[in-house]
PDB file of N, CA and C in Angstrom:
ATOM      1  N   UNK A   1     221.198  90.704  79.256  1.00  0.00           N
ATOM      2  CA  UNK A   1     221.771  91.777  80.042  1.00  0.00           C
ATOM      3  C   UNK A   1     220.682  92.803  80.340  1.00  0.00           C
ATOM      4  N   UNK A   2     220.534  93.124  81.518  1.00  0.00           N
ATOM      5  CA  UNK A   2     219.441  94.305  81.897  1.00  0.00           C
ATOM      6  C   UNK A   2     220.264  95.553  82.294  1.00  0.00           C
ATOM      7  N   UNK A   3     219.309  96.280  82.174  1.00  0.00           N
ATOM      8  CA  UNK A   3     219.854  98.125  82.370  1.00  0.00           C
ATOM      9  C   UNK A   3     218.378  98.414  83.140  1.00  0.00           C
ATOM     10  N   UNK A   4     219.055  99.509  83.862  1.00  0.00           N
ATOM     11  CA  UNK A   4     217.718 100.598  84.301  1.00  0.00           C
ATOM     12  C   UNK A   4     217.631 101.698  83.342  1.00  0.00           C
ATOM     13  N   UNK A   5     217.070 102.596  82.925  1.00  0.00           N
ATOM     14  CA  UNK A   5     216.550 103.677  82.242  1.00  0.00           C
ATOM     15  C   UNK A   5     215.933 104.561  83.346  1.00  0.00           C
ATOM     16  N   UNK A   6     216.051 105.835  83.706  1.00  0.00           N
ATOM     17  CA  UNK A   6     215.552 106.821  84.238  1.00  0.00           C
ATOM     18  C   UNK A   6     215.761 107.915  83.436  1.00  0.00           C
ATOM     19  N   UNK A   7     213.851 108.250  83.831  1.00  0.00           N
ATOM     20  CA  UNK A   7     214.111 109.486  83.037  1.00  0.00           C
ATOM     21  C   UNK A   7     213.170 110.592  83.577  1.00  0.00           C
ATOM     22  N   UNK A   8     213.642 111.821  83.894  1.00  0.00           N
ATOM     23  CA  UNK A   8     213.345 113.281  84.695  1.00  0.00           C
ATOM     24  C   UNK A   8     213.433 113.934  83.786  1.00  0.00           C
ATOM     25  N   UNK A   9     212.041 114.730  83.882  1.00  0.00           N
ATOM     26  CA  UNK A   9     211.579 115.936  83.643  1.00  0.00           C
ATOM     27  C   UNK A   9     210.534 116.678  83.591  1.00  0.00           C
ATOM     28  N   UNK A  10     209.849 117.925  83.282  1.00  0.00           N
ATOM     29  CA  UNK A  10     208.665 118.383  83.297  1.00  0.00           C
ATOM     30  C   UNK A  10     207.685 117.549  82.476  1.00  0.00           C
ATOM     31  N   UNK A  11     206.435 117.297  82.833  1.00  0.00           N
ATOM     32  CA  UNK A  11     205.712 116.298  82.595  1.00  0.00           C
ATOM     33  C   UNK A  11     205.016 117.163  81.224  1.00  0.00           C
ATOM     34  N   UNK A  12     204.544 115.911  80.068  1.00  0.00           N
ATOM     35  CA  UNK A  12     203.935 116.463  79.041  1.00  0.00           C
ATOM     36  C   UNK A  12     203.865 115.057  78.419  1.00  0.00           C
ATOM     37  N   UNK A  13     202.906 115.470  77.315  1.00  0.00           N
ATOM     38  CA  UNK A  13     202.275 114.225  76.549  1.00  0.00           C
ATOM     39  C   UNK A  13     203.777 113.737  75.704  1.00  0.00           C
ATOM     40  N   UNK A  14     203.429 112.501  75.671  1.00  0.00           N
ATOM     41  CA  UNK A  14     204.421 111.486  74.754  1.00  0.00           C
ATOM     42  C   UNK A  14     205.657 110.861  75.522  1.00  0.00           C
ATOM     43  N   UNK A  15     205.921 111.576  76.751  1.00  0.00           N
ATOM     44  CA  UNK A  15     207.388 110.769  76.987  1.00  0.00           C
ATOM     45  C   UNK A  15     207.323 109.511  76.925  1.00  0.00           C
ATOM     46  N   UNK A  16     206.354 108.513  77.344  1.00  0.00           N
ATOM     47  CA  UNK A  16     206.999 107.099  77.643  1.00  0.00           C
ATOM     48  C   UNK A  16     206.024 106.783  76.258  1.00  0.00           C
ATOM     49  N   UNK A  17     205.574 107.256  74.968  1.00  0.00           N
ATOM     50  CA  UNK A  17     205.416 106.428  73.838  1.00  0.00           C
ATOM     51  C   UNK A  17     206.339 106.335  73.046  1.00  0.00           C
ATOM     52  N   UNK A  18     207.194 107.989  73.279  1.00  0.00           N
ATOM     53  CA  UNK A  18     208.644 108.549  72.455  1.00  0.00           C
ATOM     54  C   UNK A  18     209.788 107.287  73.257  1.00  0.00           C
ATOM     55  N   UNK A  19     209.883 107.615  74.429  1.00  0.00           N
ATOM     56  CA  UNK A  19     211.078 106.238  75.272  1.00  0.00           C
ATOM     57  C   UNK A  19     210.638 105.212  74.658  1.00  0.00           C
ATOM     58  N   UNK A  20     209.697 104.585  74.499  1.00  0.00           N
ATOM     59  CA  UNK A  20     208.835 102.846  73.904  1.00  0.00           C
ATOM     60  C   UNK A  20     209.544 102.516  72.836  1.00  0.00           C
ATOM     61  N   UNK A  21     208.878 103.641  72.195  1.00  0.00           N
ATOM     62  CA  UNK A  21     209.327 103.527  70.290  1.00  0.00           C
ATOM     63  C   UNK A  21     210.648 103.390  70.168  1.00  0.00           C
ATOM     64  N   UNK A  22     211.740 104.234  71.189  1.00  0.00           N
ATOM     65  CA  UNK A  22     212.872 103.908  70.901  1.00  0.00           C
ATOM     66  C   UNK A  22     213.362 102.750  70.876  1.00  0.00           C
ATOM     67  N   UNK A  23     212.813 102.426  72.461  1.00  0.00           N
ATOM     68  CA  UNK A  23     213.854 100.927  72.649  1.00  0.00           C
ATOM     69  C   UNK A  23     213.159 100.100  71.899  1.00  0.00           C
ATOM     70  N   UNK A  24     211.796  99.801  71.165  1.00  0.00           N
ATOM     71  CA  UNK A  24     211.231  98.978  70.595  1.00  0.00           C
ATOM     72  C   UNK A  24     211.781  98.716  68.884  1.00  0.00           C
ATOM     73  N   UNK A  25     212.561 100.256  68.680  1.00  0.00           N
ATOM     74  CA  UNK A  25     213.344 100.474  66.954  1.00  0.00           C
ATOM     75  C   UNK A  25     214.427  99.766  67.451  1.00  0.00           C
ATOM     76  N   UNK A  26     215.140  99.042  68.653  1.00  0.00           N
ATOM     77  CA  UNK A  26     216.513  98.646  68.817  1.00  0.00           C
ATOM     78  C   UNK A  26     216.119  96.714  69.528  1.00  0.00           C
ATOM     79  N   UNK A  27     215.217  96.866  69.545  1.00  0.00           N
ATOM     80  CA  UNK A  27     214.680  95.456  69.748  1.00  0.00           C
ATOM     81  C   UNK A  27     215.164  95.767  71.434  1.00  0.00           C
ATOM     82  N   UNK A  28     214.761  96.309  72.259  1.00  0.00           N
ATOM     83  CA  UNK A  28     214.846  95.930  73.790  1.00  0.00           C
ATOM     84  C   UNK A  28     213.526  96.150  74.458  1.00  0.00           C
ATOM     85  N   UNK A  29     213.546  94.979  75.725  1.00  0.00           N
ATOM     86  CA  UNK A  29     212.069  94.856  75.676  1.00  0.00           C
ATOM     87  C   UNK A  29     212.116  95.290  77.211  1.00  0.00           C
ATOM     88  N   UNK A  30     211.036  96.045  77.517  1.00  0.00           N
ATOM     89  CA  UNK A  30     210.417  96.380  78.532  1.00  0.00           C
ATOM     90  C   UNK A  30     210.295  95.346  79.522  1.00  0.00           C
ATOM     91  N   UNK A  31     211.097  95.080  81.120  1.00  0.00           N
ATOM     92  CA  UNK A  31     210.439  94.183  81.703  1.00  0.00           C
ATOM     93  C   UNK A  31     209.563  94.814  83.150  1.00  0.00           C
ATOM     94  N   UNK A  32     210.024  96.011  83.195  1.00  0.00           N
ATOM     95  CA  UNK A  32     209.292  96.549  84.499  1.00  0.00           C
ATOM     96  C   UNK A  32     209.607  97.765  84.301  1.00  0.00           C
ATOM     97  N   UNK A  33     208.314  98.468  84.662  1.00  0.00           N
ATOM     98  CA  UNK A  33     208.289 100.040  84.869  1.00  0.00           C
ATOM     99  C   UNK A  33     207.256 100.484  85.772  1.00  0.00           C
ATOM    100  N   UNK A  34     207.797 101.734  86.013  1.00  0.00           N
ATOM    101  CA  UNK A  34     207.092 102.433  87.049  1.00  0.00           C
ATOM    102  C   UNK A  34     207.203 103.982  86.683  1.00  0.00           C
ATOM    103  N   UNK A  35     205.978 104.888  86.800  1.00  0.00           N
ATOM    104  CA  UNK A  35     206.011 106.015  86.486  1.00  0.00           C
ATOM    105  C   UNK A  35     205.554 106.784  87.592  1.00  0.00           C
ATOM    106  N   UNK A  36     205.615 108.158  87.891  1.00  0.00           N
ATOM    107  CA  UNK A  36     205.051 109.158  88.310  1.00  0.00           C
ATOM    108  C   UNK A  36     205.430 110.249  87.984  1.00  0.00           C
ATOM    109  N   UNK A  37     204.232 111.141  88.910  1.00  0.00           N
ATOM    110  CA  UNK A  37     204.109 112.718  88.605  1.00  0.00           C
ATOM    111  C   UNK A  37     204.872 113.383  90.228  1.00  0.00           C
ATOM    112  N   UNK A  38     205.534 114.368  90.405  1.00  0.00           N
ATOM    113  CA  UNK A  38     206.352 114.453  91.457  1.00  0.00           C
ATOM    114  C   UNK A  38     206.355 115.842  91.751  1.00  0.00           C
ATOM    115  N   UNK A  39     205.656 117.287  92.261  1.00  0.00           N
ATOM    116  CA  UNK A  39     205.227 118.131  92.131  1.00  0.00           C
ATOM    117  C   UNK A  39     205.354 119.079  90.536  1.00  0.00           C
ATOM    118  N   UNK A  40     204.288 118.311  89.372  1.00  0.00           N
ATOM    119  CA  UNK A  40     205.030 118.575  88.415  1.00  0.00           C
ATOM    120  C   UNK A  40     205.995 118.046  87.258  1.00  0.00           C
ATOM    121  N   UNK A  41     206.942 117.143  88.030  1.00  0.00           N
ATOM    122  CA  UNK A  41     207.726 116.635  87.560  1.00  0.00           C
ATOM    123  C   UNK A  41     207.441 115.283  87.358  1.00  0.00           C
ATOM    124  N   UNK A  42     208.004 114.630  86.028  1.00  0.00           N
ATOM    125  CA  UNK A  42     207.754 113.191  85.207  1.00  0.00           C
ATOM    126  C   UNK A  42     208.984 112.629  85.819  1.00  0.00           C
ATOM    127  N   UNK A  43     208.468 111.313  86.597  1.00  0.00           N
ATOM    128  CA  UNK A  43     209.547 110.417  86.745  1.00  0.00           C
ATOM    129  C   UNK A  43     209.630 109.104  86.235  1.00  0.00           C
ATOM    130  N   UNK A  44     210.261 108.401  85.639  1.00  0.00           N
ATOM    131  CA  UNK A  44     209.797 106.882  85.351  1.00  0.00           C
ATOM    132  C   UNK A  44     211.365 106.473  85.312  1.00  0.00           C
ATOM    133  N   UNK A  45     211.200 104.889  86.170  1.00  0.00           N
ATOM    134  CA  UNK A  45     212.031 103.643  85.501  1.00  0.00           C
ATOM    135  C   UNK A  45     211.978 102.829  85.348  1.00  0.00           C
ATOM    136  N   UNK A  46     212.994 102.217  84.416  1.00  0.00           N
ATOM    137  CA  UNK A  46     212.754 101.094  83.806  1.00  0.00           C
ATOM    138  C   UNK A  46     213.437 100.039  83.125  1.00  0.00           C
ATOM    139  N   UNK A  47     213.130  98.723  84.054  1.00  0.00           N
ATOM    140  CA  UNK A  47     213.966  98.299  84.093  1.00  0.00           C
ATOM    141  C   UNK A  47     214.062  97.455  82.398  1.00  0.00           C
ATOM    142  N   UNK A  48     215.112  97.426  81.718  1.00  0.00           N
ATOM    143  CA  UNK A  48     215.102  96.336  80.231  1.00  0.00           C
ATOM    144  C   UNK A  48     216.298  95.469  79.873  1.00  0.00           C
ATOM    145  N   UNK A  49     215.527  94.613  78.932  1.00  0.00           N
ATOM    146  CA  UNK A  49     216.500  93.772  78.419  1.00  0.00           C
ATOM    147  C   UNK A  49     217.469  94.301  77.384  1.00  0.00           C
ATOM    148  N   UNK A  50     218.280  94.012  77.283  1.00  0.00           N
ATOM    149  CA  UNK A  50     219.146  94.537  76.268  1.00  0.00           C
ATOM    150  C   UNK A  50     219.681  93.299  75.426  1.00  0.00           C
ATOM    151  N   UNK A  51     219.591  92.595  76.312  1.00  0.00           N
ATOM    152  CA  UNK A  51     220.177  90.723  75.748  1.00  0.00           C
ATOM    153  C   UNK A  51     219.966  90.817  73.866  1.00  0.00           C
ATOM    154  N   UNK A  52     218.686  91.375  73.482  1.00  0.00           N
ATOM    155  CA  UNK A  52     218.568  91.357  71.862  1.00  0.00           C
ATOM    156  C   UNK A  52     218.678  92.498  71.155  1.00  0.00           C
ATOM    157  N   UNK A  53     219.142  93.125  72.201  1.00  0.00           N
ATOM    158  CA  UNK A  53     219.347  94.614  70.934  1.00  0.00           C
ATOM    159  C   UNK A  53     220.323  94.659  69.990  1.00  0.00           C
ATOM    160  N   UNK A  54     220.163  95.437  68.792  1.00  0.00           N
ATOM    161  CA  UNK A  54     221.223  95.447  67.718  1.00  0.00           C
ATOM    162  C   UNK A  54     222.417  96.261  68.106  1.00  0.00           C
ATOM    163  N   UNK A  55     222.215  97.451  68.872  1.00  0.00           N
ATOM    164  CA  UNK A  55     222.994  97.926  69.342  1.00  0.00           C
ATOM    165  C   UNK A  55     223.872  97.785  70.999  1.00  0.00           C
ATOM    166  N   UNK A  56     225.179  98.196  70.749  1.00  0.00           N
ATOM    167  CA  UNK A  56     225.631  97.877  72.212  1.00  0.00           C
ATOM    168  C   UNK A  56     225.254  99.394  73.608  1.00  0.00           C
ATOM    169  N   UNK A  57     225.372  98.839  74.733  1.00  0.00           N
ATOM    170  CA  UNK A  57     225.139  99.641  75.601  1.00  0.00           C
ATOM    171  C   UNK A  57     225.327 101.347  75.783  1.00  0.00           C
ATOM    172  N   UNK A  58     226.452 101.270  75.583  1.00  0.00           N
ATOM    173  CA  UNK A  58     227.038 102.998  75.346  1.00  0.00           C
ATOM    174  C   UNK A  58     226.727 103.292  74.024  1.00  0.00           C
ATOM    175  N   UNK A  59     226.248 102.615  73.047  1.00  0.00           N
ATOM    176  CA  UNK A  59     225.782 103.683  71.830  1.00  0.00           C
ATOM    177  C   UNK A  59     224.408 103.749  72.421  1.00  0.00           C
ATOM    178  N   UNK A  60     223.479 102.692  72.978  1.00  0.00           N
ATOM    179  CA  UNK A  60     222.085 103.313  73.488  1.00  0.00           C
ATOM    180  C   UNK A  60     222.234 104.515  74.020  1.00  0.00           C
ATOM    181  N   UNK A  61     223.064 104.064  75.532  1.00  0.00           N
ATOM    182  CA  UNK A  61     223.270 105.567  75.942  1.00  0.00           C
ATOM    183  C   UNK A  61     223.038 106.917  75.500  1.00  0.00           C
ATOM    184  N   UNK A  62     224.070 107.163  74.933  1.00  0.00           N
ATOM    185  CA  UNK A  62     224.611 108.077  74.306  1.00  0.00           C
ATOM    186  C   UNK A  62     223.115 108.345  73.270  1.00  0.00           C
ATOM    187  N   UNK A  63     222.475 107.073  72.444  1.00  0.00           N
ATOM    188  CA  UNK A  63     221.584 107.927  71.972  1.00  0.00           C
ATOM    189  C   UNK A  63     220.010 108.664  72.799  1.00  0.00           C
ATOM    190  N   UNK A  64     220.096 107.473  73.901  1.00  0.00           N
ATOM    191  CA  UNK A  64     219.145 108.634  74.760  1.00  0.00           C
ATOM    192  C   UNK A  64     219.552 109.589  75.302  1.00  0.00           C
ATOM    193  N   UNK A  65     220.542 110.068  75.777  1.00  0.00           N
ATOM    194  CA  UNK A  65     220.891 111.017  76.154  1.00  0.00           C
ATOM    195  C   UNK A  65     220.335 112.722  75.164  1.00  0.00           C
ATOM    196  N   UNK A  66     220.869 112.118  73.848  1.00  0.00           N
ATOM    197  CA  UNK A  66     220.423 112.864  72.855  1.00  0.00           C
ATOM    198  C   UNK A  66     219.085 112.965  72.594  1.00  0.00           C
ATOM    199  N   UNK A  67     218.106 111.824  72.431  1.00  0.00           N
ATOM    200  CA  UNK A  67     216.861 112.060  72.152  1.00  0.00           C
ATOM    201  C   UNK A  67     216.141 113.051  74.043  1.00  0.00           C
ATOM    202  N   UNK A  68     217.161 112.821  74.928  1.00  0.00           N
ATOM    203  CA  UNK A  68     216.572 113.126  76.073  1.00  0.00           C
ATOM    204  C   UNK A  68     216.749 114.857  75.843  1.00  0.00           C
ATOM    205  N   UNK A  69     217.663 115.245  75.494  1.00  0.00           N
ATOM    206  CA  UNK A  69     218.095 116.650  75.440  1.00  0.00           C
ATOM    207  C   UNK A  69     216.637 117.361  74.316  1.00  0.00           C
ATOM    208  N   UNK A  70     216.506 116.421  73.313  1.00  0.00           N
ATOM    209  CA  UNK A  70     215.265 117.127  72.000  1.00  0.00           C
ATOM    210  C   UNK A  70     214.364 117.276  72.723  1.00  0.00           C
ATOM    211  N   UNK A  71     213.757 116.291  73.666  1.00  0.00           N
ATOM    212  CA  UNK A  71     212.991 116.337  74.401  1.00  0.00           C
ATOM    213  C   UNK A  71     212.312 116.911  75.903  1.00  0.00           C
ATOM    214  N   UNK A  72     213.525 117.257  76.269  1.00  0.00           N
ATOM    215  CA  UNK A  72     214.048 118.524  76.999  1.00  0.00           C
ATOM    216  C   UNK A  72     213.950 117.622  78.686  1.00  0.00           C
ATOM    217  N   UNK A  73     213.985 116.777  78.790  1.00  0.00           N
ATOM    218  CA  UNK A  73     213.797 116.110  80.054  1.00  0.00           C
ATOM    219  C   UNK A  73     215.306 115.164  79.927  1.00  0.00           C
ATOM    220  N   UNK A  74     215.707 114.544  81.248  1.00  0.00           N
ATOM    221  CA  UNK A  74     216.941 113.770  81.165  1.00  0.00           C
ATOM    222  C   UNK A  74     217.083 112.242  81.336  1.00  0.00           C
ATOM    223  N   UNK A  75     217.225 111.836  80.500  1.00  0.00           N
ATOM    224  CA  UNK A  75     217.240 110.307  80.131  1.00  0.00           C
ATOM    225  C   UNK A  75     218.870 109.433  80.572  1.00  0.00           C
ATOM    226  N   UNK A  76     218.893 108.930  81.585  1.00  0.00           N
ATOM    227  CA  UNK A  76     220.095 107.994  81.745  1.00  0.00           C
ATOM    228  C   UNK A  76     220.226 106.577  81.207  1.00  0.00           C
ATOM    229  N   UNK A  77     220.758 105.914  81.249  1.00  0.00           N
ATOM    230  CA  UNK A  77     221.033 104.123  81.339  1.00  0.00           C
ATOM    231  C   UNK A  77     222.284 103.733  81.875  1.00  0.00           C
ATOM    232  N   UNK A  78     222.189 102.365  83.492  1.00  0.00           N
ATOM    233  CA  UNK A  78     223.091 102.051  83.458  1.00  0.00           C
ATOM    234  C   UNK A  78     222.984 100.634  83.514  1.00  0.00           C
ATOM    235  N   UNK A  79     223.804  99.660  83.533  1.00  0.00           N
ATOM    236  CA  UNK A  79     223.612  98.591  83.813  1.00  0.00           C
ATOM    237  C   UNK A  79     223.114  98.752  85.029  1.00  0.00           C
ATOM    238  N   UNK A  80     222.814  97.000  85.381  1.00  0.00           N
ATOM    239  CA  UNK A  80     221.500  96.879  86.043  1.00  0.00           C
ATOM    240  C   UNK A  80     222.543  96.758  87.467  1.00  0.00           C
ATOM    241  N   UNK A  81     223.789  96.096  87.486  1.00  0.00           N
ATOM    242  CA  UNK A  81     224.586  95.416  88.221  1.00  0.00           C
ATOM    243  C   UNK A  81     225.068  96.977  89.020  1.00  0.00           C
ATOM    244  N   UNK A  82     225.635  97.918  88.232  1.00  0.00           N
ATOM    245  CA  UNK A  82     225.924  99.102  88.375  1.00  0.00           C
ATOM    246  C   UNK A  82     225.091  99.848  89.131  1.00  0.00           C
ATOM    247  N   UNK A  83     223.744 100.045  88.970  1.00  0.00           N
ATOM    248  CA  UNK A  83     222.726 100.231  89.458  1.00  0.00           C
ATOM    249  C   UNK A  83     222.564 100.138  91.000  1.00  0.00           C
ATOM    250  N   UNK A  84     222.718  98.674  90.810  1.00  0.00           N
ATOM    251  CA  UNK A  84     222.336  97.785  92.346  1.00  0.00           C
ATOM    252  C   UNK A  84     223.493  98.537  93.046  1.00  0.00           C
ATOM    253  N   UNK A  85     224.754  98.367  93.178  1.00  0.00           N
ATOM    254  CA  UNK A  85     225.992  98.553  93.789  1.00  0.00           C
ATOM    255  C   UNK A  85     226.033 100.080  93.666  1.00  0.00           C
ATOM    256  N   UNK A  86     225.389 100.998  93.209  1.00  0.00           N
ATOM    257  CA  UNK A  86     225.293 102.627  93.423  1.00  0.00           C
ATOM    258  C   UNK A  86     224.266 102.429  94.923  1.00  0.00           C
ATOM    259  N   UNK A  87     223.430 101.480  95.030  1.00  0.00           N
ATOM    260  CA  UNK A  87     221.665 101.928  95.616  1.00  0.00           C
ATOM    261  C   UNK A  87     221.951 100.699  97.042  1.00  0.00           C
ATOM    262  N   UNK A  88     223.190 100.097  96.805  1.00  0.00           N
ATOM    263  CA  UNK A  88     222.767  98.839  98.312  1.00  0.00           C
ATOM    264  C   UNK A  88     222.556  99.960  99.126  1.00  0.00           C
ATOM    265  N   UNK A  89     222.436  99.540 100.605  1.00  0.00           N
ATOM    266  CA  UNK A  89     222.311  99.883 101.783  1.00  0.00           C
ATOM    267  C   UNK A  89     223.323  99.372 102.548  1.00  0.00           C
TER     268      UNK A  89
END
């Protein structure tokens, strides 16, 4: 099962080693990302597997959301399917 991950906010050292470490403590693996800087602002997404994580979808959520708030920038996840059908054309 894949998800996107986006995550906004003022740019500073550690966001995507702090995002890594997370999904890497829940076993989900990175299959594509993309980052930038946006006047200022940190953007990255990314797309992952979830197929082996220990945890299910809405507790990830929910815990980035939280690590997104410590961190002071905003961290989403949705499925990938969800995703697509927000973004057709």
């Amino acid at each position: 099962m894949n998800a996107v991950i986006t995550v906004v906010g003022a740019d500073k050292v550690g966001i995507i080693a702090q995002v890594s470490a997370f999904l890497a403590e829940r076993n989900i693996n990175i299959e594509d990302i993309s980052q930038t800087i946006l006047s200022g602002n940190f953007v990255m997404m990314m797309m992952v597997d979830l197929s082996q994580s220990n945890k299910n979808l809405e507790i990830i959520k929910k815990e980035l959301a939280v690590m997104g708030e410590a961190m002071r920038v905003s961290i989403s996840l949705m499925h990938e399917e969800v995703f697509k059908s927000m973004h057709r054309i």
